[in-house]
PDB file of N, CA and C in Angstrom:
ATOM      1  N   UNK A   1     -22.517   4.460 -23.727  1.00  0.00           N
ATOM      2  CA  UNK A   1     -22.998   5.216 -24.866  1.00  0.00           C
ATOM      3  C   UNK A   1     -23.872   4.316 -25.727  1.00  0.00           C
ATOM      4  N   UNK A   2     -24.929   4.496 -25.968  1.00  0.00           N
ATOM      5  CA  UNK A   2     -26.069   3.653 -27.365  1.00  0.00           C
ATOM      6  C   UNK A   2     -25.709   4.253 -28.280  1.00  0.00           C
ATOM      7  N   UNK A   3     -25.700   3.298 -29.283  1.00  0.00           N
ATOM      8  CA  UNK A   3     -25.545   2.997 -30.170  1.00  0.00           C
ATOM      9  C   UNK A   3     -26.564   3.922 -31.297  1.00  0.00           C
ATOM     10  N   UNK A   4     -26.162   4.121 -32.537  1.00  0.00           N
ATOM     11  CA  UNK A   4     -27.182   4.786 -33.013  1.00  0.00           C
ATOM     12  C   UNK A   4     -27.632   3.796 -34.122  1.00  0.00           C
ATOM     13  N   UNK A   5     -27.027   3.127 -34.387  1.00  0.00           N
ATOM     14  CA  UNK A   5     -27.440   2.005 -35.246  1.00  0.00           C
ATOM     15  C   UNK A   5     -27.419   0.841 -34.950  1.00  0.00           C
ATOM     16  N   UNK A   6     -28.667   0.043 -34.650  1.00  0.00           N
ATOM     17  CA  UNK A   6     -28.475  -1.510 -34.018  1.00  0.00           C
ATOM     18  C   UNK A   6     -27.913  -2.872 -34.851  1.00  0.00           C
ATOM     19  N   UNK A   7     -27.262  -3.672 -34.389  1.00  0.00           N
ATOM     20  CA  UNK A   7     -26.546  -4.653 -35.167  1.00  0.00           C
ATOM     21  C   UNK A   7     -27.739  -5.454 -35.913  1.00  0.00           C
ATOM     22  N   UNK A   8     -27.653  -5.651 -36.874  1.00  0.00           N
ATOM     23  CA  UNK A   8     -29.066  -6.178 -37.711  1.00  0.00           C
ATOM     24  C   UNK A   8     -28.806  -7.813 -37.131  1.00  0.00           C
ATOM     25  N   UNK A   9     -30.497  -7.745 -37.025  1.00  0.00           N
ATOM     26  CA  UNK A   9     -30.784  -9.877 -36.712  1.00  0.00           C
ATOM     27  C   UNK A   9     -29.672 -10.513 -37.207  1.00  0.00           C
ATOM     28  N   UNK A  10     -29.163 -11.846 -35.902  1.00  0.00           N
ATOM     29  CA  UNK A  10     -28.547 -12.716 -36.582  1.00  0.00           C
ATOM     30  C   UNK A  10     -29.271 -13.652 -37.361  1.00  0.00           C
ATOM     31  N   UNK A  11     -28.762 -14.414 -38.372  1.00  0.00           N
ATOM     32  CA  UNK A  11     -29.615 -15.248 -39.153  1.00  0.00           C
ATOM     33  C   UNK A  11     -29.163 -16.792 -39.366  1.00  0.00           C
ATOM     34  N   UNK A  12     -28.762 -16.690 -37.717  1.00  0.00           N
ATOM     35  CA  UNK A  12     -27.967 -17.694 -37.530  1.00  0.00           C
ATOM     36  C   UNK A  12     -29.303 -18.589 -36.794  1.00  0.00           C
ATOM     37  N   UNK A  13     -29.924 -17.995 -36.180  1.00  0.00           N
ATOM     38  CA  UNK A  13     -31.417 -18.978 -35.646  1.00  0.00           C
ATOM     39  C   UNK A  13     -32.839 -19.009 -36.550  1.00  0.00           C
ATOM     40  N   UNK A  14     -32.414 -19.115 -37.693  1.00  0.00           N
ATOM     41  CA  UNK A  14     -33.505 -18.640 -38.469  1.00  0.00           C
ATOM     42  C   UNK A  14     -34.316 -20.280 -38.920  1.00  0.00           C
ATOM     43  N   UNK A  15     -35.334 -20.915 -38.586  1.00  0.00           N
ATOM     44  CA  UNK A  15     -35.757 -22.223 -38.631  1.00  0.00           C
ATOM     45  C   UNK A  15     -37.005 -22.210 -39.442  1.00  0.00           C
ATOM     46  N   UNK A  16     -37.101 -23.173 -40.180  1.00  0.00           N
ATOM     47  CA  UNK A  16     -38.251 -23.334 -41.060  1.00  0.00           C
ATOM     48  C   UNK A  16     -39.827 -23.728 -39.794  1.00  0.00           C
ATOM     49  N   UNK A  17     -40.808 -23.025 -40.808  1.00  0.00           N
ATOM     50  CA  UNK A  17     -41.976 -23.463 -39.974  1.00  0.00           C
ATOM     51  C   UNK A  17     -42.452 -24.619 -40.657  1.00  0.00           C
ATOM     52  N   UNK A  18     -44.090 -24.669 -40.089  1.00  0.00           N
ATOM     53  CA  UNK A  18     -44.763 -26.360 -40.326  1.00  0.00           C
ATOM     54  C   UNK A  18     -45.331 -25.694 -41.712  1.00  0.00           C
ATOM     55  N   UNK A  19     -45.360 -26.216 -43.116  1.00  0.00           N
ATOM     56  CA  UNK A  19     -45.841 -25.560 -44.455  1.00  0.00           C
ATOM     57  C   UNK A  19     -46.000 -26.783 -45.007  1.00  0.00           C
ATOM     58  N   UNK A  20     -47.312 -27.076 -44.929  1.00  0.00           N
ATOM     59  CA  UNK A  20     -48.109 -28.768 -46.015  1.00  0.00           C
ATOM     60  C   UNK A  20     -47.533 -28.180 -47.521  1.00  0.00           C
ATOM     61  N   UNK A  21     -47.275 -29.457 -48.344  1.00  0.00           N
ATOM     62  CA  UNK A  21     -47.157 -29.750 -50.032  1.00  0.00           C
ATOM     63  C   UNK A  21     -48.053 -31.020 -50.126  1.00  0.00           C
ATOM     64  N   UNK A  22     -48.274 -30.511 -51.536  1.00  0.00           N
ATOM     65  CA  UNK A  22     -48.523 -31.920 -51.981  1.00  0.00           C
ATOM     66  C   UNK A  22     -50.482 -32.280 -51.633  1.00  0.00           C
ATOM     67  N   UNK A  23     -50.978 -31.276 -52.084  1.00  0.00           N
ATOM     68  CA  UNK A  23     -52.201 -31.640 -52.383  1.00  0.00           C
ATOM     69  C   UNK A  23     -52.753 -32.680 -53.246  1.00  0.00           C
ATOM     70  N   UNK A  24     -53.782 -33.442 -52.774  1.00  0.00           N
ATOM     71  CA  UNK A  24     -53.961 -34.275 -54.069  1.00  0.00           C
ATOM     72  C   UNK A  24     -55.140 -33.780 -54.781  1.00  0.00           C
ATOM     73  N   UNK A  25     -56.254 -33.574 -53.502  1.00  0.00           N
ATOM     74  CA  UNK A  25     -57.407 -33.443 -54.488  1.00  0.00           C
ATOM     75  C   UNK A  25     -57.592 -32.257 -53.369  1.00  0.00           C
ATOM     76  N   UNK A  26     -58.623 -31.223 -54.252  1.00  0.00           N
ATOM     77  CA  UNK A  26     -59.443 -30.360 -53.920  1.00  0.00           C
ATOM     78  C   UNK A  26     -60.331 -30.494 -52.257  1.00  0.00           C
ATOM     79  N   UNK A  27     -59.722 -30.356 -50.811  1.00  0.00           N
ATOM     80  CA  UNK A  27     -60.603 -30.181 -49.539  1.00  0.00           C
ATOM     81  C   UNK A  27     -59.772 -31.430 -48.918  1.00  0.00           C
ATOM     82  N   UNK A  28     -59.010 -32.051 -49.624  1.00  0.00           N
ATOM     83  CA  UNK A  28     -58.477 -33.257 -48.989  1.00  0.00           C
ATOM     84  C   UNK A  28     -57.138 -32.706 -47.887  1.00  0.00           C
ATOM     85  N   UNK A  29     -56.546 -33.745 -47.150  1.00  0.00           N
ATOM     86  CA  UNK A  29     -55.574 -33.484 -46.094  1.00  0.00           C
ATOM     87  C   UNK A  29     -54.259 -33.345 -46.947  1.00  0.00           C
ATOM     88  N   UNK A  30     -53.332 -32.807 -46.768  1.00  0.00           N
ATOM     89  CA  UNK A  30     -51.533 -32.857 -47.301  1.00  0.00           C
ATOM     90  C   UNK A  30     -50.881 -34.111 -47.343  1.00  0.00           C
ATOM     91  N   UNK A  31     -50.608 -34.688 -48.407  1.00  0.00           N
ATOM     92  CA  UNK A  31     -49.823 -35.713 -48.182  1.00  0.00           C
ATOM     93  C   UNK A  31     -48.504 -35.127 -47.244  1.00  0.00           C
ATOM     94  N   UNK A  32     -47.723 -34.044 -47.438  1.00  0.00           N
ATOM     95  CA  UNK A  32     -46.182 -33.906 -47.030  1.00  0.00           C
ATOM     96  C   UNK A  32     -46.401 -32.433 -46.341  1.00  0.00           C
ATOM     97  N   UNK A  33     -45.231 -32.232 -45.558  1.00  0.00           N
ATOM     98  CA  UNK A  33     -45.493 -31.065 -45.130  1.00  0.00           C
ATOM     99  C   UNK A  33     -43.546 -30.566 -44.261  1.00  0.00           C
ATOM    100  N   UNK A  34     -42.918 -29.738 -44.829  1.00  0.00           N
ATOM    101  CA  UNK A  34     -42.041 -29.517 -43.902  1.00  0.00           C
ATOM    102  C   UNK A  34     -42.248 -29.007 -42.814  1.00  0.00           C
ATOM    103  N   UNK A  35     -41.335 -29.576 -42.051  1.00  0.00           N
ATOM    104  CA  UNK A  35     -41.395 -29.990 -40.310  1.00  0.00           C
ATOM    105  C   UNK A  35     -41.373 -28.153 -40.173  1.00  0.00           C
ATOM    106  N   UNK A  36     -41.625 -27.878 -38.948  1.00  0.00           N
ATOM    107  CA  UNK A  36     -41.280 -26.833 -38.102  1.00  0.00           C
ATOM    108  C   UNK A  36     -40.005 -26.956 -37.167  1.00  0.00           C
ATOM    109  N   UNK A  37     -39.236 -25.866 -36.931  1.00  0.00           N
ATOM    110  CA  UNK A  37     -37.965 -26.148 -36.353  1.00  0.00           C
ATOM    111  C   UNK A  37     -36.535 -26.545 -36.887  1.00  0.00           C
ATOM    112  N   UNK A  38     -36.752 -26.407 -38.435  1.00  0.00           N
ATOM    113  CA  UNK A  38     -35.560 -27.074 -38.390  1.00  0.00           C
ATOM    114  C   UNK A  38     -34.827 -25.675 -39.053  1.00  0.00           C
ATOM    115  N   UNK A  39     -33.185 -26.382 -38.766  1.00  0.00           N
ATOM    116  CA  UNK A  39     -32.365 -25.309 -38.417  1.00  0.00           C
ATOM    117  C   UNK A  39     -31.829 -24.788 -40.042  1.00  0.00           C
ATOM    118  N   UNK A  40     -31.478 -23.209 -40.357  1.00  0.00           N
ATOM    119  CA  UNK A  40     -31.485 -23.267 -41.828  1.00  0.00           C
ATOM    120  C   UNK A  40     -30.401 -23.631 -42.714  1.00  0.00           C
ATOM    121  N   UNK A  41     -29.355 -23.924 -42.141  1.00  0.00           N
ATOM    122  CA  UNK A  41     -28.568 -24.725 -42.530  1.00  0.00           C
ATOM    123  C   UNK A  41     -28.820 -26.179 -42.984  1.00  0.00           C
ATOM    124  N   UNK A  42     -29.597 -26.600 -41.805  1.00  0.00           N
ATOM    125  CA  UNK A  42     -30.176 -27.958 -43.040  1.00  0.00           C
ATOM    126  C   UNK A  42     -31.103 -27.973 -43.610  1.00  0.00           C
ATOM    127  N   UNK A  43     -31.665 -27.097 -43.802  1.00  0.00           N
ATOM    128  CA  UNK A  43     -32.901 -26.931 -44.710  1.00  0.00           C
ATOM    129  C   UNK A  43     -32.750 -26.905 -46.240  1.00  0.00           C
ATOM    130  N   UNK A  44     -31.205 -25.523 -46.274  1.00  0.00           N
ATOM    131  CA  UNK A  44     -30.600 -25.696 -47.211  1.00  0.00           C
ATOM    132  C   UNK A  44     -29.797 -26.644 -47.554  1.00  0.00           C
ATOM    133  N   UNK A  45     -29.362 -27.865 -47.194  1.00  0.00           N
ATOM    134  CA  UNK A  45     -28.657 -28.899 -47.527  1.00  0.00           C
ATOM    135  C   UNK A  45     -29.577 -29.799 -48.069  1.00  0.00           C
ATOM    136  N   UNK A  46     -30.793 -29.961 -47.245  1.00  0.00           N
ATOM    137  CA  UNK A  46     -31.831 -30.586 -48.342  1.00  0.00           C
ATOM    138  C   UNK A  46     -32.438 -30.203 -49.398  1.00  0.00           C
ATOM    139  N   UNK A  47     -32.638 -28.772 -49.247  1.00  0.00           N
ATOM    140  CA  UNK A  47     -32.784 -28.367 -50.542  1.00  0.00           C
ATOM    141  C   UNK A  47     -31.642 -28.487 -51.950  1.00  0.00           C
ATOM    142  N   UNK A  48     -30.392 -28.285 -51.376  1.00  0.00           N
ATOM    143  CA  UNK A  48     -29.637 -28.744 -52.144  1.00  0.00           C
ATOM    144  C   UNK A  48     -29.985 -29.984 -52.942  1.00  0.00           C
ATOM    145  N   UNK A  49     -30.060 -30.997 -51.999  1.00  0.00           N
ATOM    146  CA  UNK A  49     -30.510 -32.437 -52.874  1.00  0.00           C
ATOM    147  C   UNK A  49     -31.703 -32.142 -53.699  1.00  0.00           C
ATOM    148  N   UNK A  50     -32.674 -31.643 -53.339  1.00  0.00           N
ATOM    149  CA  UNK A  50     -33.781 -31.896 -53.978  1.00  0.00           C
ATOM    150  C   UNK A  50     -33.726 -31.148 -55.682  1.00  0.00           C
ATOM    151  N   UNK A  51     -32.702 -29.589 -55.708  1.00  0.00           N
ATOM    152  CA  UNK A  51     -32.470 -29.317 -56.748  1.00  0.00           C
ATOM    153  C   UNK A  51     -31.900 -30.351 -57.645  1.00  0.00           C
ATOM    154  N   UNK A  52     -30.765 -31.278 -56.994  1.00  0.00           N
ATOM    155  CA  UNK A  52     -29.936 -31.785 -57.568  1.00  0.00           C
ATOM    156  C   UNK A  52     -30.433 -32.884 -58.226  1.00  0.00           C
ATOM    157  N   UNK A  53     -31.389 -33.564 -57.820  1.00  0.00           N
ATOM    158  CA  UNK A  53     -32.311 -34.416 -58.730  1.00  0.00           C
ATOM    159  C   UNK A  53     -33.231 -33.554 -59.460  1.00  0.00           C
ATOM    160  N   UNK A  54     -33.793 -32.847 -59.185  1.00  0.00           N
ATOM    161  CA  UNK A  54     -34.431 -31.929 -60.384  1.00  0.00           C
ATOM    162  C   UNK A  54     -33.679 -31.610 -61.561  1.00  0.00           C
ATOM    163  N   UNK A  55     -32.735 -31.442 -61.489  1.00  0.00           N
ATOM    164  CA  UNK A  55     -31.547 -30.942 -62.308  1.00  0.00           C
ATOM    165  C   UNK A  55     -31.108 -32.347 -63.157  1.00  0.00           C
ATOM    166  N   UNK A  56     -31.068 -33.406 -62.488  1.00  0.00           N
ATOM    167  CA  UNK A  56     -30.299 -34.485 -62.892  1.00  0.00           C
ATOM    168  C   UNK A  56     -31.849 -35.178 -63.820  1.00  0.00           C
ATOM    169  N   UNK A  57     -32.791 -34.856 -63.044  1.00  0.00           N
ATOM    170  CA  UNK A  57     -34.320 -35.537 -64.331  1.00  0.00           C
ATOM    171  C   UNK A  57     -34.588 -34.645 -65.218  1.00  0.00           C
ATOM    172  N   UNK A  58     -34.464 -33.234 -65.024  1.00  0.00           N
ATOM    173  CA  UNK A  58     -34.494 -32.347 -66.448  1.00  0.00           C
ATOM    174  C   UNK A  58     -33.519 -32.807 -67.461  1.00  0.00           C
ATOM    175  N   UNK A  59     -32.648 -33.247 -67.294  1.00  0.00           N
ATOM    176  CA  UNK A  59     -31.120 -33.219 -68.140  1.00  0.00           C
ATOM    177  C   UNK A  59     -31.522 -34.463 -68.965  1.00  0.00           C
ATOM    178  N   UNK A  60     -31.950 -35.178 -67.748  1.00  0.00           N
ATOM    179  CA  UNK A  60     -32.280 -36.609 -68.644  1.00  0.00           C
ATOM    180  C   UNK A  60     -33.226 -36.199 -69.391  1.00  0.00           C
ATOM    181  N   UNK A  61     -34.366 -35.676 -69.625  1.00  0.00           N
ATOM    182  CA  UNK A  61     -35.661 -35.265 -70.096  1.00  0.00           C
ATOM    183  C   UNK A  61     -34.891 -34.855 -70.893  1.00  0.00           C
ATOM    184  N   UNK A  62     -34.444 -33.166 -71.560  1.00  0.00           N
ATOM    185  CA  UNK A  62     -33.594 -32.884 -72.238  1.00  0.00           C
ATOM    186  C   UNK A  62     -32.893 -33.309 -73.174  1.00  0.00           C
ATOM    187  N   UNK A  63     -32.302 -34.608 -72.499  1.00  0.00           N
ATOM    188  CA  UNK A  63     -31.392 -35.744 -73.561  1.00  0.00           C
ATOM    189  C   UNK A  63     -32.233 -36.010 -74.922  1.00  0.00           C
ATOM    190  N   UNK A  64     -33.465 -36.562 -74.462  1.00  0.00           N
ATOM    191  CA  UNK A  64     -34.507 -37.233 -75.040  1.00  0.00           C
ATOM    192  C   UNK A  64     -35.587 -35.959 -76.053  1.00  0.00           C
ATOM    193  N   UNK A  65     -35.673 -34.717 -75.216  1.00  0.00           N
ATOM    194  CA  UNK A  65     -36.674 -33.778 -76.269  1.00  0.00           C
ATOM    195  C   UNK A  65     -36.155 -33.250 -77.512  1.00  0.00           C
ATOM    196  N   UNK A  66     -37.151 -32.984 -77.935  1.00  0.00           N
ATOM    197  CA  UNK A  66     -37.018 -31.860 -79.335  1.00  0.00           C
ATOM    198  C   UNK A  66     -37.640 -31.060 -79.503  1.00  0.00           C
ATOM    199  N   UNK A  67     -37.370 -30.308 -80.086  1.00  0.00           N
ATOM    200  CA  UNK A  67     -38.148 -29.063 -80.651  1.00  0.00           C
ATOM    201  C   UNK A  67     -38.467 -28.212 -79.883  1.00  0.00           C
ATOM    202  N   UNK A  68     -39.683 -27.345 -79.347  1.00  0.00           N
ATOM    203  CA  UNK A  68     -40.306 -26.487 -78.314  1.00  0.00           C
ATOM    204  C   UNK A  68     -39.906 -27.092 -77.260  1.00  0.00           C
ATOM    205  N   UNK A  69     -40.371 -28.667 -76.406  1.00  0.00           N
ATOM    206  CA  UNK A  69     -40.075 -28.953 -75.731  1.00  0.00           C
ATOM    207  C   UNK A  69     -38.701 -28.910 -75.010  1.00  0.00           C
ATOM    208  N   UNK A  70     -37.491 -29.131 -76.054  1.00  0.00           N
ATOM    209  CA  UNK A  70     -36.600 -28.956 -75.094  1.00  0.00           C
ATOM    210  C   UNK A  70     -35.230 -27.964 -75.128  1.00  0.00           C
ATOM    211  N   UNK A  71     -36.730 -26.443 -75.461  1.00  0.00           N
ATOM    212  CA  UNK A  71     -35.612 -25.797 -75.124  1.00  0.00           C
ATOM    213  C   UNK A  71     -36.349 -24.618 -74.027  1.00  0.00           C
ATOM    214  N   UNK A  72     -37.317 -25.645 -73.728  1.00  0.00           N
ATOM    215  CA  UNK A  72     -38.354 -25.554 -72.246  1.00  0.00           C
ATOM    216  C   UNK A  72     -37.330 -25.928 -71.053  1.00  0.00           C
ATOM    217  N   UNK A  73     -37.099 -27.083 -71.592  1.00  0.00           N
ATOM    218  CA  UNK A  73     -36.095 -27.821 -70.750  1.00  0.00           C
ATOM    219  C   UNK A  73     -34.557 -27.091 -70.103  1.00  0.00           C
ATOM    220  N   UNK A  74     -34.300 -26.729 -71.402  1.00  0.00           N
ATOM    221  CA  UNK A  74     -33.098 -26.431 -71.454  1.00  0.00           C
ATOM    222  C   UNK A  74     -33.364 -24.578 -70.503  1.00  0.00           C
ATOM    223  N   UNK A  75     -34.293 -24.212 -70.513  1.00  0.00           N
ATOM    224  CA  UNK A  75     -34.859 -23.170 -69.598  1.00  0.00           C
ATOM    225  C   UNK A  75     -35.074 -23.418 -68.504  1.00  0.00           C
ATOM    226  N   UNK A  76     -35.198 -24.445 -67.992  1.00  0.00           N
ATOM    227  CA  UNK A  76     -35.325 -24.593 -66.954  1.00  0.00           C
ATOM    228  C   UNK A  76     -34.306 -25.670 -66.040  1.00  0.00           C
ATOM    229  N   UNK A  77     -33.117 -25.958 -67.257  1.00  0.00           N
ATOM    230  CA  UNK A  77     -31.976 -26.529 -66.367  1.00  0.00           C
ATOM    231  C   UNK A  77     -31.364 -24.956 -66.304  1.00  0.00           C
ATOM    232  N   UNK A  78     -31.645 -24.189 -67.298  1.00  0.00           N
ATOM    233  CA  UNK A  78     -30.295 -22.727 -66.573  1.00  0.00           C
ATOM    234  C   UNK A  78     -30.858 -22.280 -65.127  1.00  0.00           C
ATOM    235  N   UNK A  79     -32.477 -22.611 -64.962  1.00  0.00           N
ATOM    236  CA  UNK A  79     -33.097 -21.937 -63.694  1.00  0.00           C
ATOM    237  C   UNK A  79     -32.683 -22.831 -62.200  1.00  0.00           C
ATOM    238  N   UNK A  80     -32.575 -24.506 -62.507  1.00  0.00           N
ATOM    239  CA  UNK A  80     -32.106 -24.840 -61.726  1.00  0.00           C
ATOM    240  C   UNK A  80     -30.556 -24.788 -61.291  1.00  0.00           C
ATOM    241  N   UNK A  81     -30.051 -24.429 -62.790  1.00  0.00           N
ATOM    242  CA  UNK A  81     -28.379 -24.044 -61.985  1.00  0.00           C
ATOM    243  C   UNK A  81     -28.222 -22.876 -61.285  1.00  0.00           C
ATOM    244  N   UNK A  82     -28.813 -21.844 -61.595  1.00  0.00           N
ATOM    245  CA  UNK A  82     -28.969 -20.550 -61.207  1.00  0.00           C
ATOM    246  C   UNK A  82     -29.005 -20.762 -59.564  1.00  0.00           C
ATOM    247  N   UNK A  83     -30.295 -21.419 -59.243  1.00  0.00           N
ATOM    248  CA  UNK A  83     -30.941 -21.749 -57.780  1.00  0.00           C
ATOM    249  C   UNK A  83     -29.825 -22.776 -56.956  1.00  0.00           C
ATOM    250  N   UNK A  84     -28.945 -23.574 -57.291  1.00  0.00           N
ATOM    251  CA  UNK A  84     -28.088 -24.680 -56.739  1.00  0.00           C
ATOM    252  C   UNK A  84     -27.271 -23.604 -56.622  1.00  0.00           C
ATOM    253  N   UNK A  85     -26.439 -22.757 -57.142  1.00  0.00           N
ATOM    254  CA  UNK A  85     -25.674 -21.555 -57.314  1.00  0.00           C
ATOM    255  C   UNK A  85     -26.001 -20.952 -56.228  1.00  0.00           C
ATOM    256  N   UNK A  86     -26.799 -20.133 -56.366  1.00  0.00           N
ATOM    257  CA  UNK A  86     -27.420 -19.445 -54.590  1.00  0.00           C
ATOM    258  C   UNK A  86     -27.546 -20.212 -53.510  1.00  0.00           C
ATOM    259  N   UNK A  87     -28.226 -21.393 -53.156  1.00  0.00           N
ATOM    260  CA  UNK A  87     -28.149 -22.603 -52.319  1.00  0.00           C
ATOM    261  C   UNK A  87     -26.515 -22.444 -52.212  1.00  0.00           C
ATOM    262  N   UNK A  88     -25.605 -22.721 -52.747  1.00  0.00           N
ATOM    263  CA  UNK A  88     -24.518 -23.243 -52.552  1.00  0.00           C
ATOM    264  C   UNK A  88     -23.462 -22.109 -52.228  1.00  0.00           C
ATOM    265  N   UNK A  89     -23.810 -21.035 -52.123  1.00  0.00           N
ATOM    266  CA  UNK A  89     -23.588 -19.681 -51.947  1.00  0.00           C
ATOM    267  C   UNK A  89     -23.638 -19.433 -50.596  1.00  0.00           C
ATOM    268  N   UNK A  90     -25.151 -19.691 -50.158  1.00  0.00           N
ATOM    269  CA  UNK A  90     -25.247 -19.329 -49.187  1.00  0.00           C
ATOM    270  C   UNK A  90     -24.669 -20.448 -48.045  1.00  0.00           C
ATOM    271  N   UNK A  91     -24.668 -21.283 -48.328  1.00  0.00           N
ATOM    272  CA  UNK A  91     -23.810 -22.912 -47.638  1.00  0.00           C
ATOM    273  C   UNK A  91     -22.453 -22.211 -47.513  1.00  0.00           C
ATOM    274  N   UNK A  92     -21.947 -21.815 -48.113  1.00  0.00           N
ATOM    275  CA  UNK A  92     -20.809 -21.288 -48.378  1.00  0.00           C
ATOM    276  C   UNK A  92     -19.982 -20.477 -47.144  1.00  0.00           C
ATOM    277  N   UNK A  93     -21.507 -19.092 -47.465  1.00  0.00           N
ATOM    278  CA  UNK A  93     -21.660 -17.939 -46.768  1.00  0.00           C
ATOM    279  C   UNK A  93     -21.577 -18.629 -45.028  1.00  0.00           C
ATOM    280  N   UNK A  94     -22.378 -19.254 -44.420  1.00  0.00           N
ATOM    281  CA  UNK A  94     -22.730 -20.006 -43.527  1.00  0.00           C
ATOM    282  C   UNK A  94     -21.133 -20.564 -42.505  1.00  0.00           C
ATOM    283  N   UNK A  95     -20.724 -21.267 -43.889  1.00  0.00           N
ATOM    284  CA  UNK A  95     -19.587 -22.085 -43.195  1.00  0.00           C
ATOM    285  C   UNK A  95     -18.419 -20.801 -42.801  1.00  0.00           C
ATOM    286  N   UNK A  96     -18.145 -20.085 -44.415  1.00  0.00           N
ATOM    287  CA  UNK A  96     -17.519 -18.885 -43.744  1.00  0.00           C
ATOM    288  C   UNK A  96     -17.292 -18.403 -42.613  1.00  0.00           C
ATOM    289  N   UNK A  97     -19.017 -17.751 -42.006  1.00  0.00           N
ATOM    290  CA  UNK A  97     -19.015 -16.844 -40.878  1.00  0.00           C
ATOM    291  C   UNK A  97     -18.954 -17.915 -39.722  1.00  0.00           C
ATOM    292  N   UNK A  98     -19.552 -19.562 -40.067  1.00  0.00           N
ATOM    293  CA  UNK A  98     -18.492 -20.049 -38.682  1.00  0.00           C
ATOM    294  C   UNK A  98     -16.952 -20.199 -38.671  1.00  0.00           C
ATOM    295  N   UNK A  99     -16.517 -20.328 -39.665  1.00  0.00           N
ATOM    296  CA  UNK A  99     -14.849 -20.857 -39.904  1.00  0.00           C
ATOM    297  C   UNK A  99     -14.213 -18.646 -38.638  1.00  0.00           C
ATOM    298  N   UNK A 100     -15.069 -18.127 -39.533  1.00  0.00           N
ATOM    299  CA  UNK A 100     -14.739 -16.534 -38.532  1.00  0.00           C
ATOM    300  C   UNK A 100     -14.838 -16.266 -37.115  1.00  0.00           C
ATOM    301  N   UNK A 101     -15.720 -17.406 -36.655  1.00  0.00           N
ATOM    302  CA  UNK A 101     -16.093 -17.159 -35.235  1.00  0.00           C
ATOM    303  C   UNK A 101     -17.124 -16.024 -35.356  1.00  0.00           C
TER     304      UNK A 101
END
């Protein structure tokens, strides 16, 4: 018997492609570029880090501002907790559905 509704994509093979950062000047080559292939589980683990110093140099920044400036700051440490929150969610989510088989 088919099915009338198909099991939606797993998102268990889901891999980052090749995507340059880090322009310097206007026609020039990419300094950086994430790799192609990699698996999304570690993609999100590095991303993890990379929030986590973002988070940890806003705070410091923060320490130090006043006025307009740092409650720029302070806007944009709630945005990076927000984002480590989901990152860490979905890490979460991940380990879950393997711990389930």
């Amino acid at each position: 018997m088919k099915k009338l509704v198909p099991d939606p994509p797993s998102l268990a093979n889901i891999t980052t492609t090749h995507t340059d950062f880090c322009f310097c000047d206007e026609g020039e080559s990419p300094l950086f570029s994430v790799c192609n292939g990699v698996e999304m589980e570690h993609a999100l683990v590095q991303l993890m880090a990379l929030l986590r110093l973002a988070y940890e140099n806003n705070y410091q920044a923060g320490e130090i501002a006043q006025g307009r400036l740092a409650r720029m700051l302070l806007a944009t440490q709630h945005s990076l907790e927000a984002s480590k929150a989901v990152v860490a969610s979905l890490l979460n989510g991940i380990e879950k559905q393997r711990a389930s088989g």
